[in-house]
Every structure is written in structure tokens, then in C-alpha cells.
C-alpha atoms as a PDB file:
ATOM      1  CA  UNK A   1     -48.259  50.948   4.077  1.00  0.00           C
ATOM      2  CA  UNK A   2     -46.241  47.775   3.034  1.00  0.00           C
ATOM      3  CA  UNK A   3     -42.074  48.411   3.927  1.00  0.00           C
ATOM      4  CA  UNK A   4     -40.335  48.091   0.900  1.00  0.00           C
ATOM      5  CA  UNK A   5     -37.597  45.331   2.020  1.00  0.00           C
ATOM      6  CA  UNK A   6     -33.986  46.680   1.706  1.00  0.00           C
ATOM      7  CA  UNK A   7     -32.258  45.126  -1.608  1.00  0.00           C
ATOM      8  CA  UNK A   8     -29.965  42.596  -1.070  1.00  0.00           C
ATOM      9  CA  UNK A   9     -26.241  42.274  -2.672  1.00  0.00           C
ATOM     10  CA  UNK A  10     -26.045  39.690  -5.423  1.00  0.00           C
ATOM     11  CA  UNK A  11     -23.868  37.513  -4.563  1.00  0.00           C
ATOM     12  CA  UNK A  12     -21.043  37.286  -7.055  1.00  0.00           C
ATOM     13  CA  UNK A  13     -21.202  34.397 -10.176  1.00  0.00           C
ATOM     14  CA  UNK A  14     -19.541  31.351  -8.860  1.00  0.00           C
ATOM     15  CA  UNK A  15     -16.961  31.640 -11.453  1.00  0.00           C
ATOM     16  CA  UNK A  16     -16.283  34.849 -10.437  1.00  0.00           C
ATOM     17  CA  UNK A  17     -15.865  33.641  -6.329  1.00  0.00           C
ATOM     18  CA  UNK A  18     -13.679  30.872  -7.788  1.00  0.00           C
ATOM     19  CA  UNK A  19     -10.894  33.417  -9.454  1.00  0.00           C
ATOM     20  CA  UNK A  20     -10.977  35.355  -6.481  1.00  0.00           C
ATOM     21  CA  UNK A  21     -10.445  31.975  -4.470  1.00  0.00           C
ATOM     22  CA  UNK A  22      -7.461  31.006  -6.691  1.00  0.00           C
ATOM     23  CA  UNK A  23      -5.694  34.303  -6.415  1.00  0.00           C
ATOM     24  CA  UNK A  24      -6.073  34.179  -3.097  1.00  0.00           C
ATOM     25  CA  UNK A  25      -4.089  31.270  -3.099  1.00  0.00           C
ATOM     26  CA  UNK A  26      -1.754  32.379  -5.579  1.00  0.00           C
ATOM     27  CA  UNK A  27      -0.449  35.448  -4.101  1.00  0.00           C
ATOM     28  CA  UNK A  28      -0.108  33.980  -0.305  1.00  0.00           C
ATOM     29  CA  UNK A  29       3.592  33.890   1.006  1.00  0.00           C
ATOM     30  CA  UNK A  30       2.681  30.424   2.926  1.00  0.00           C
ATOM     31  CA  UNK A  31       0.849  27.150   2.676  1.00  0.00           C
ATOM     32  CA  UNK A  32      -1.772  26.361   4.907  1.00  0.00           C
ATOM     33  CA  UNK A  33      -1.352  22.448   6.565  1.00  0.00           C
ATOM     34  CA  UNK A  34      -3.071  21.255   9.508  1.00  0.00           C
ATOM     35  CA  UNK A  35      -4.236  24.551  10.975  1.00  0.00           C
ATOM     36  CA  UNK A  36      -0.489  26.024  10.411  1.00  0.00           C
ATOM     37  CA  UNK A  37       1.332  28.156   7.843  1.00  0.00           C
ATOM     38  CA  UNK A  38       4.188  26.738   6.307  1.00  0.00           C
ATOM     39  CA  UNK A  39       6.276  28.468   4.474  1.00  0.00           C
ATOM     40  CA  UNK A  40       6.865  27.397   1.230  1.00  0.00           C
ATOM     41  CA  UNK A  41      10.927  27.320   1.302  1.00  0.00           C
ATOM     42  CA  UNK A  42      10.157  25.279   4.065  1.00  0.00           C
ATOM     43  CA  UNK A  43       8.233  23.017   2.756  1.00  0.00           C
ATOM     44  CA  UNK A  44      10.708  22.136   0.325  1.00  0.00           C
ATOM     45  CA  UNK A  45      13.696  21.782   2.809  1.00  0.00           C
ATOM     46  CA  UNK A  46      10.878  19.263   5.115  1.00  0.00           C
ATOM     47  CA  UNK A  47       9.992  17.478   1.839  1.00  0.00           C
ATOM     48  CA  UNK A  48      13.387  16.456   1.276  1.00  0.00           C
ATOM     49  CA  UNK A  49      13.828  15.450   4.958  1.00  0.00           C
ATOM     50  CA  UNK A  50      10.381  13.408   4.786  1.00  0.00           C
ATOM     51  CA  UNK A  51      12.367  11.736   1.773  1.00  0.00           C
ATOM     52  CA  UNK A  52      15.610  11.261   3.006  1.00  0.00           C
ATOM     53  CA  UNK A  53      14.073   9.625   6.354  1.00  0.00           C
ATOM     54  CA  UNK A  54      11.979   7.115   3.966  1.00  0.00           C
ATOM     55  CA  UNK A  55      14.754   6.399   1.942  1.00  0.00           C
ATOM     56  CA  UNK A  56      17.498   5.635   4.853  1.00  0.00           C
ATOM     57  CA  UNK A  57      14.389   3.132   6.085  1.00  0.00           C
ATOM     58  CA  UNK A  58      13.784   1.209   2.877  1.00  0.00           C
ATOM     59  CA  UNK A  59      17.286   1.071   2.275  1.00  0.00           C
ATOM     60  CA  UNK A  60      17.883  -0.790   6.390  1.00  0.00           C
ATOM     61  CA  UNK A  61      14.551  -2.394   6.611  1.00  0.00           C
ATOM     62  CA  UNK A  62      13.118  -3.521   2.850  1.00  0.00           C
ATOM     63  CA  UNK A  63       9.918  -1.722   1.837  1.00  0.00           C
ATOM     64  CA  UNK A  64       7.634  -4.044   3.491  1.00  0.00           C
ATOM     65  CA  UNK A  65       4.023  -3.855   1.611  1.00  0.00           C
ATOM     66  CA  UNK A  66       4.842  -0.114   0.200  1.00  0.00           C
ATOM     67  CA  UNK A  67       1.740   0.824   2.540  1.00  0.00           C
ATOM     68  CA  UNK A  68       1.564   4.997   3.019  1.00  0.00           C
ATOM     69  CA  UNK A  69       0.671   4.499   6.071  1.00  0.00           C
ATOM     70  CA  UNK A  70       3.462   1.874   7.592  1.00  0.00           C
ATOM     71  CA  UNK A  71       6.080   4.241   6.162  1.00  0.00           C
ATOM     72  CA  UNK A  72       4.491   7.133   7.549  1.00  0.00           C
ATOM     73  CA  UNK A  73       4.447   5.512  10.887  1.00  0.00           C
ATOM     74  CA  UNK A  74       7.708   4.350  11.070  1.00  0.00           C
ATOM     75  CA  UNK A  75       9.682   7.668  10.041  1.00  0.00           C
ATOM     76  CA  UNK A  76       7.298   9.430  12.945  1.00  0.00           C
ATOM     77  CA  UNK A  77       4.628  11.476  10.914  1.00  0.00           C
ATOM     78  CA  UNK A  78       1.227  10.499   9.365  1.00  0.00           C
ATOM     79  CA  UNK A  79       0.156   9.500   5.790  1.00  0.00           C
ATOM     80  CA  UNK A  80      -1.689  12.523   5.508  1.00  0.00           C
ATOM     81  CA  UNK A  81       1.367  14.771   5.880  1.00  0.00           C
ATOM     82  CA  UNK A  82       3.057  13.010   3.275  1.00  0.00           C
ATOM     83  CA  UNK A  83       0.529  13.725   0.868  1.00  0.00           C
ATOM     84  CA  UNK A  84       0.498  17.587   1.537  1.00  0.00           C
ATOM     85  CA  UNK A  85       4.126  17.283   1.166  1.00  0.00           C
ATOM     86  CA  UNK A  86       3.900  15.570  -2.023  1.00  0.00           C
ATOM     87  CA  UNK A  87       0.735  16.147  -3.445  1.00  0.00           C
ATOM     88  CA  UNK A  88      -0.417  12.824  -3.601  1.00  0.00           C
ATOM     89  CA  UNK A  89       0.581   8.933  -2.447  1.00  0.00           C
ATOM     90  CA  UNK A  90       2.015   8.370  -6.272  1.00  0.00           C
ATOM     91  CA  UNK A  91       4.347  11.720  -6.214  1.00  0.00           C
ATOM     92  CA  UNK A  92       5.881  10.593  -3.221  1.00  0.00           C
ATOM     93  CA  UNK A  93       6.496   6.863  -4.154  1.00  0.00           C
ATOM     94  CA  UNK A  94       8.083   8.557  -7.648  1.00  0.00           C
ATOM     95  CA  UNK A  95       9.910  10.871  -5.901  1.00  0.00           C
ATOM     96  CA  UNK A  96      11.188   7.901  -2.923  1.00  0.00           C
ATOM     97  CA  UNK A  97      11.825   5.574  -6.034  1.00  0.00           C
ATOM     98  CA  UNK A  98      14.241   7.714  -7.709  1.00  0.00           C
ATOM     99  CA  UNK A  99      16.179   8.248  -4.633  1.00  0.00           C
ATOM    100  CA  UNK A 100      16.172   5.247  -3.807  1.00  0.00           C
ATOM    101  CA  UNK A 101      17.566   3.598  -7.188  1.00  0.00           C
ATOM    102  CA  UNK A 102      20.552   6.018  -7.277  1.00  0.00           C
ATOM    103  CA  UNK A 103      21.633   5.321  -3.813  1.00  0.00           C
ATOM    104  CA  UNK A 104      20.698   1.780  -3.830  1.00  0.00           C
ATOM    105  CA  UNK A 105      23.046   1.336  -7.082  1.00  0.00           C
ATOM    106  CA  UNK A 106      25.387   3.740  -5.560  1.00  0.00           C
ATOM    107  CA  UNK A 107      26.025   1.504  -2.033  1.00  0.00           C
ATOM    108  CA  UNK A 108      25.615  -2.052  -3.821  1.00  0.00           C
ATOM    109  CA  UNK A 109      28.332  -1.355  -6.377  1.00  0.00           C
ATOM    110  CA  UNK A 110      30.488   0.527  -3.927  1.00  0.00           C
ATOM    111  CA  UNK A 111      30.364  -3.199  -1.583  1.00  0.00           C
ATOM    112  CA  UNK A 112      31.299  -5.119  -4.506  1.00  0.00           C
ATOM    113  CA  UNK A 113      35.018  -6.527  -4.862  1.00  0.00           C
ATOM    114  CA  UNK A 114      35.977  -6.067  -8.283  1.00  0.00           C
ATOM    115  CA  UNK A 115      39.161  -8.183  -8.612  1.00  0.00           C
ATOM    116  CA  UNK A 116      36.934 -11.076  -8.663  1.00  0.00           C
ATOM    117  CA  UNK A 117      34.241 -10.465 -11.648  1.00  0.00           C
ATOM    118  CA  UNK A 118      32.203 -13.509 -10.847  1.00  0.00           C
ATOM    119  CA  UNK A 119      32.387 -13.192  -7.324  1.00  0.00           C
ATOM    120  CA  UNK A 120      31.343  -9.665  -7.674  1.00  0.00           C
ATOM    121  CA  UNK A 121      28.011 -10.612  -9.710  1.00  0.00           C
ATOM    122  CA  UNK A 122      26.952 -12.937  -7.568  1.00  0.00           C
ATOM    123  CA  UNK A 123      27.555 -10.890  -4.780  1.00  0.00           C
ATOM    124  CA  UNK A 124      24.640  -8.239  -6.280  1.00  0.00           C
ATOM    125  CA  UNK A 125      22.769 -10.706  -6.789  1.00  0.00           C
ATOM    126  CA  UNK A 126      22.738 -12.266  -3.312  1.00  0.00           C
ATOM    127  CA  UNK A 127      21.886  -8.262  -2.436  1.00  0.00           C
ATOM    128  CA  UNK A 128      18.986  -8.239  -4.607  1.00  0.00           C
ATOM    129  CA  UNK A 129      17.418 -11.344  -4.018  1.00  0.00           C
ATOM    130  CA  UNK A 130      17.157 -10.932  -0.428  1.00  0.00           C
ATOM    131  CA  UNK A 131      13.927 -11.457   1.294  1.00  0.00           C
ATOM    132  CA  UNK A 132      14.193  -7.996   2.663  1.00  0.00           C
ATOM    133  CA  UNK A 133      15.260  -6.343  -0.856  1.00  0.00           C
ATOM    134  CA  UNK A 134      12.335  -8.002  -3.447  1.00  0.00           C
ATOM    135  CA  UNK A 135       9.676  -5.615  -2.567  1.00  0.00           C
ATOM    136  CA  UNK A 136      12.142  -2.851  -3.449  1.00  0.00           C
ATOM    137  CA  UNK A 137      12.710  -5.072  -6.474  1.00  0.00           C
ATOM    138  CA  UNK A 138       8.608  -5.833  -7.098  1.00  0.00           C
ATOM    139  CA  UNK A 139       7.976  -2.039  -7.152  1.00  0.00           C
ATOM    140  CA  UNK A 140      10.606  -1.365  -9.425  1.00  0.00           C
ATOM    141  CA  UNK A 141       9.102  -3.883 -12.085  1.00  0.00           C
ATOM    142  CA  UNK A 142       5.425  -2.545 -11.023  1.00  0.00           C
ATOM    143  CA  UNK A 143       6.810   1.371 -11.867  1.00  0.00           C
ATOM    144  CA  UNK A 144       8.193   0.000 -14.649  1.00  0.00           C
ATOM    145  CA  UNK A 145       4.694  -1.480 -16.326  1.00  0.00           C
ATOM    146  CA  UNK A 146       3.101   1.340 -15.518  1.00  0.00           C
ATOM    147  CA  UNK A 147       5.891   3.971 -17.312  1.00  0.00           C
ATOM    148  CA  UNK A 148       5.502   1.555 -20.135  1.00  0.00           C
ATOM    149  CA  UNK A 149       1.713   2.398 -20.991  1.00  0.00           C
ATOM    150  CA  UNK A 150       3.076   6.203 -21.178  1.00  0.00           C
ATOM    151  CA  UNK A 151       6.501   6.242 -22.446  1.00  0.00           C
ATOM    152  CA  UNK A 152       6.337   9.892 -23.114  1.00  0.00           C
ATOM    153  CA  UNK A 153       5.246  11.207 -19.959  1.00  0.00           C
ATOM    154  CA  UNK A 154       7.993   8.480 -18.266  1.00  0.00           C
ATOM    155  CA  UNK A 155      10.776   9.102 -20.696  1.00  0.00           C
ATOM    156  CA  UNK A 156      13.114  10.519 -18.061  1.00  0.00           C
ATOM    157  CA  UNK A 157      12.494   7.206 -15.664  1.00  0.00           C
ATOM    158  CA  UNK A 158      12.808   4.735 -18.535  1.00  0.00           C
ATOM    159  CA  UNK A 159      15.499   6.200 -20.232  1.00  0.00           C
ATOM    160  CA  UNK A 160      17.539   5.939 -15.955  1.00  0.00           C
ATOM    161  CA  UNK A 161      16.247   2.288 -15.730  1.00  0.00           C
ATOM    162  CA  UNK A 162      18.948   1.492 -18.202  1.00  0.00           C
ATOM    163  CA  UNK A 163      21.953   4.347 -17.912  1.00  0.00           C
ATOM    164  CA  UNK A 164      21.868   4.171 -13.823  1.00  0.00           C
ATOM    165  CA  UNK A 165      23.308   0.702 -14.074  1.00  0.00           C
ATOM    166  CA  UNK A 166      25.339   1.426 -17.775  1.00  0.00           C
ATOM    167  CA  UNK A 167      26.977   4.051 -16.647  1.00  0.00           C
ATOM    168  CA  UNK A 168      28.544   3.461 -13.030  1.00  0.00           C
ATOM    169  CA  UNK A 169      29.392  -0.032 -14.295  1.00  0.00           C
ATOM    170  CA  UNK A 170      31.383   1.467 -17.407  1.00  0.00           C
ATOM    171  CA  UNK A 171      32.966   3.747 -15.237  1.00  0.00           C
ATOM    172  CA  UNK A 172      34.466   0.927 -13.148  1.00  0.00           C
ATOM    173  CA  UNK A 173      35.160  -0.715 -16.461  1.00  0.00           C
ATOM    174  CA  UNK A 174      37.186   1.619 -18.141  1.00  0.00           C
ATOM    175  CA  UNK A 175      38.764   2.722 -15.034  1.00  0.00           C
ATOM    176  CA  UNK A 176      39.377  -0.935 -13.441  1.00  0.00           C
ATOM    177  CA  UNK A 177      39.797  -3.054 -16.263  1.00  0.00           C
ATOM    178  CA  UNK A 178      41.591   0.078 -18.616  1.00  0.00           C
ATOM    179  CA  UNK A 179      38.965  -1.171 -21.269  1.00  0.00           C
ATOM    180  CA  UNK A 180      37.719   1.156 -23.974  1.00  0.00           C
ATOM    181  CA  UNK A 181      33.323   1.846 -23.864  1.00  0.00           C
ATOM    182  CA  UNK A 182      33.195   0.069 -27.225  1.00  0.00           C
ATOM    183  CA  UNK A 183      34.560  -3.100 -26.163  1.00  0.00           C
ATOM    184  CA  UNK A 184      32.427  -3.714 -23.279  1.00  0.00           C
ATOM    185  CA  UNK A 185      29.215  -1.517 -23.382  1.00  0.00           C
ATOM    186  CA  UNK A 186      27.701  -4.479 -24.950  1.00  0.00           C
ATOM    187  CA  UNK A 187      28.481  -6.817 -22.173  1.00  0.00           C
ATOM    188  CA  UNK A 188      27.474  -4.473 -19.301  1.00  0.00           C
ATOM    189  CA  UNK A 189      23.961  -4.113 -21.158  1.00  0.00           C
ATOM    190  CA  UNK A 190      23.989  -8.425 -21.554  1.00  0.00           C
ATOM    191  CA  UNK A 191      24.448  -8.002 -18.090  1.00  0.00           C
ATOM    192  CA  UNK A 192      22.382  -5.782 -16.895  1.00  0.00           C
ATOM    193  CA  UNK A 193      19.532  -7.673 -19.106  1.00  0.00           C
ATOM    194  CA  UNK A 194      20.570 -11.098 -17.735  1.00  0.00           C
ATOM    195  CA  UNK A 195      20.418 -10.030 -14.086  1.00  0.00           C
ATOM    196  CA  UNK A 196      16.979  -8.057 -14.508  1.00  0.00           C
ATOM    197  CA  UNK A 197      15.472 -10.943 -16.327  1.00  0.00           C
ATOM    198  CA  UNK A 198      16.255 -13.198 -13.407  1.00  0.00           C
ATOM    199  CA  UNK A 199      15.201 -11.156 -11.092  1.00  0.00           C
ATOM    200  CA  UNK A 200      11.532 -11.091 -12.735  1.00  0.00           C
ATOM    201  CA  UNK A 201      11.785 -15.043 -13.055  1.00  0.00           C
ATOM    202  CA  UNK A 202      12.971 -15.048  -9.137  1.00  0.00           C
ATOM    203  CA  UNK A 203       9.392 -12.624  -8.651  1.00  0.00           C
ATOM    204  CA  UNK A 204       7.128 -15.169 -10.856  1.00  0.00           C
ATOM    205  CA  UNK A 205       8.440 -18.293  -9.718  1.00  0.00           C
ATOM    206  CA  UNK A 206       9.615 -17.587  -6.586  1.00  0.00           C
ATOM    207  CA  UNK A 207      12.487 -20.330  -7.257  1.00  0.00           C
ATOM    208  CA  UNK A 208      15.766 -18.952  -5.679  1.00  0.00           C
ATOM    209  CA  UNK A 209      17.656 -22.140  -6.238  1.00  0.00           C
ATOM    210  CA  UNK A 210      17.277 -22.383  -9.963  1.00  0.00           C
ATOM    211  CA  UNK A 211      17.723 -18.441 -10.133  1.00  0.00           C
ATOM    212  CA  UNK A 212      21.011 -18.497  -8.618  1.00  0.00           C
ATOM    213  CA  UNK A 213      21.805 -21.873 -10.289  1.00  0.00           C
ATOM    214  CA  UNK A 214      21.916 -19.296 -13.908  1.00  0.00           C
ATOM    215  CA  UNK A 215      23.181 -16.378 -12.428  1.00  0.00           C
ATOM    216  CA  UNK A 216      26.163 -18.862 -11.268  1.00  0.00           C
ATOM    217  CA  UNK A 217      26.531 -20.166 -14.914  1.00  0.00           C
ATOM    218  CA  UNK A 218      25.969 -16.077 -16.517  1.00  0.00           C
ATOM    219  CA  UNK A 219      28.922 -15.255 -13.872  1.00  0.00           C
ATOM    220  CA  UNK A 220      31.143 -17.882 -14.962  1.00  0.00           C
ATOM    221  CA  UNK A 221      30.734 -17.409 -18.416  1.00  0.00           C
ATOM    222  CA  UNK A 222      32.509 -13.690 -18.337  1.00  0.00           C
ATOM    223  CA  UNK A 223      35.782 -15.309 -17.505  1.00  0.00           C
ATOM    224  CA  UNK A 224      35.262 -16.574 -21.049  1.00  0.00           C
ATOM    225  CA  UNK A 225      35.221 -12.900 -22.571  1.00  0.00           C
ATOM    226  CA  UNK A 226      38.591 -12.335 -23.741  1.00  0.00           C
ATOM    227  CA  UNK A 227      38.709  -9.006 -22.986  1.00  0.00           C
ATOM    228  CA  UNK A 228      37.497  -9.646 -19.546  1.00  0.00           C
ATOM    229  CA  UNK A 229      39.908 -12.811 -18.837  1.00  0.00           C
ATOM    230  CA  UNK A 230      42.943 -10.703 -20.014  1.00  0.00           C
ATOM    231  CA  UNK A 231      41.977  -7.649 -18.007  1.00  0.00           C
ATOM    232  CA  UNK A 232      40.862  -9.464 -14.864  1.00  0.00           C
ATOM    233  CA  UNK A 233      44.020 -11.426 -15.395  1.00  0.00           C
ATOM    234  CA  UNK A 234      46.621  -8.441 -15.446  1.00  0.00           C
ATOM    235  CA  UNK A 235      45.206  -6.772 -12.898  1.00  0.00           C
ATOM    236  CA  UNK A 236      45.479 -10.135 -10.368  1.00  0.00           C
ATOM    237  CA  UNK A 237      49.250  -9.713 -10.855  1.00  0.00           C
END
């Protein structure tokens, strides 16, 4: 007599397997990285730390080649760890970018002495066209191209690239110079233009000479604002 062979279990649609997968993952109170659960309140609070470490090194040592790896290296983890803590290479250069900027702008206008208007715009200047500042500088142009071929899905970023230079700098402004927004929000943005622009021609060109021969002449040309000269004046005395 021929055994009848015992049925087997279908095995469940793939679909099916997948759902199951993804709840699986869902409901779980911790993250699985490297063999270890982290939790994910945790992961958050090391995220930042990744970030703040990165940041405090860009900010001492320039961003050399913006290599994953390099950075990894030098704020003691790996470039794999970085990605499971921010998804992917591009979340964490967004999310090191916009800490960086705010800081950056925080510390370079915080150095500056203001009694002295062109002495305090070349002195940014001198910051930002440092050997070990342009590839801080050449990623900020690069993040800008690319938030220009999706201006909706950048809107937040673009909309910063402007106000987090507008706004401090009207802040010292009014509070400095005792000048009202409408009589100099259109010379902080002429500013702000002129020194970006120069910047980019300092990136192309790599002339630093005839760069800082304009930003000279832009610097010297405030004292010719009358609103400026008057201020600047007063506030000598």
C-alpha cells in the first residue's frame, strides 16, 4: 500500500508575510542596530550627540572633503552608524547643515566689532574665505542647487538661506544703530547678496586678491549710506 504523505502547511502569500513583517516592526518598543536594541528615546538623545560632535568638528577643523566616512572617523564611530542614526548619508548632511548655519552665523556675528561697519564686513569675510571655511562654504552653494530643482520640498531651507543672515543682522541694526527695519532691510539684503555673490566668484575663480579687492570697495561704500554714516557716527561719540 502506497503512504499517503502528510499535507504540508501552505506557506502564507508573500504579501501576507510582508504585513506581518511590518507590524512586527511597528509595534516593537526598540530598534534593532548592530546586534543591539536601542531604544528609540535613545536614539534620539545619541542622534543629537552624533550631531553636536560633527558640528563642534566642522566648526574647529573645516569640513575637509564632506566624506561620511572621515567625519565618522574623527568624532569616534563608523559611517555605518551614522546612517542608522539618520537614515541615510543625505539626512545627516541636512540635518549637520542646518546646525551648522545657525551656529556658524551665530559665533561669526557674535566676533564681529560693530563700532567699525567696514571693519566688521571685512572681518566676515576674512572668516569665510578661509582655506579651512570654503568647503563649509562649497556645500552650502552645492545644497543650495540642489533645493533649487525642488523648491517645494526645500521651502523651509531656502526660505533660512536668506532670514538666518536678515534677521540677526537687523537685530543688531535696530538695536546698535537705533535704525528703524524700513530704512535698512534693503541694505542688509544688498549685503547679504554682495557678500554671497563673492563668495561664489572666490569658489569659481579661486582669486582671493581680486575678491577681497571688492569686498574692500562694497565695505567702504556703506560709510556713504547716510543713515549708516550718521548712526555709526553718533554712536563713535
Amino acid at each position: 500500500m502506497n503512504k499517503k504523505k502528510p499535507k504540508q502547511k501552505k506557506a502564507a502569500p508573500t504579501t501576507v508575510r510582508r504585513r506581518s513583517a511590518l507590524r512586527g516592526r511597528t509595534n516593537s518598543k526598540a530598534t534593532s542596530v548592530a546586534g543591539t536594541s536601542v531604544n528609540p528615546e535613545r536614539k534620539s538623545i545619541q542622534r543629537q550627540e552624533f550631531l553636536n560632535s560633527a558640528c563642534a568638528h566642522v566648526l574647529v577643523h573645516g569640513a575637509q572633503d564632506f566624506s561620511l566616512r572621515a567625519i565618522a572617523a574623527e568624532i569616534g564611530t563608523s559611517h555605518r552608524t551614522l546612517i542608522y542614526y539618520f537614515d541615510s548619508a543625505g539626512e545627516f548632511w541636512q540635518a549637520l547643515i542646518d546646525q551648522l548655519r545657525h551656529k556658524e552665523h551665530k559665533v561669526a556675528l557674535a566676533e564681529v566689532d560693530w563700532t567699525d561697519l567696514e571693519s566688521a564686513v571685512l572681518s566676515i569675510w576674512t572668516r569665510y574665505s578661509s582655506k579651512d571655511r570654503l568647503p563649509f562654504v562649497r556645500f552650502m552653494f552645492e545644497r543650495f542647487g540642489r533645493a533649487m530643482q525642488d523648491p517645494a520640498r526645500f521651502e523651509v531651507f531656502l526660505d533660512d538661506v536668506v532670514l538666518g543672515w536678515l534677521l540677526p543682522l537687523e537685530e543688531i541694526f535696530t538695536d546698535r544703530y537705533k535704525m528703524e527695519l524700513t530704512e535698512i532691510r534693503s541694505h542688509l539684503r544688498l549685503a547679504v547678496a554682495v557678500f554671497r555673490g563673492l563668495l561664489f566668484d572666490l569658489l569659481a575663480t579661486n582669486d582671493l586678491q581680486s575678491t577681497t579687492a571688492a569686498i574692500k570697495l562694497f565695505a567702504k561704500s556703506l560709510s556713504l549710506i547716510p543713515a549708516l554714516h550718521s548712526s555709526n557716527s553718533s554712536h563713535r561719540t
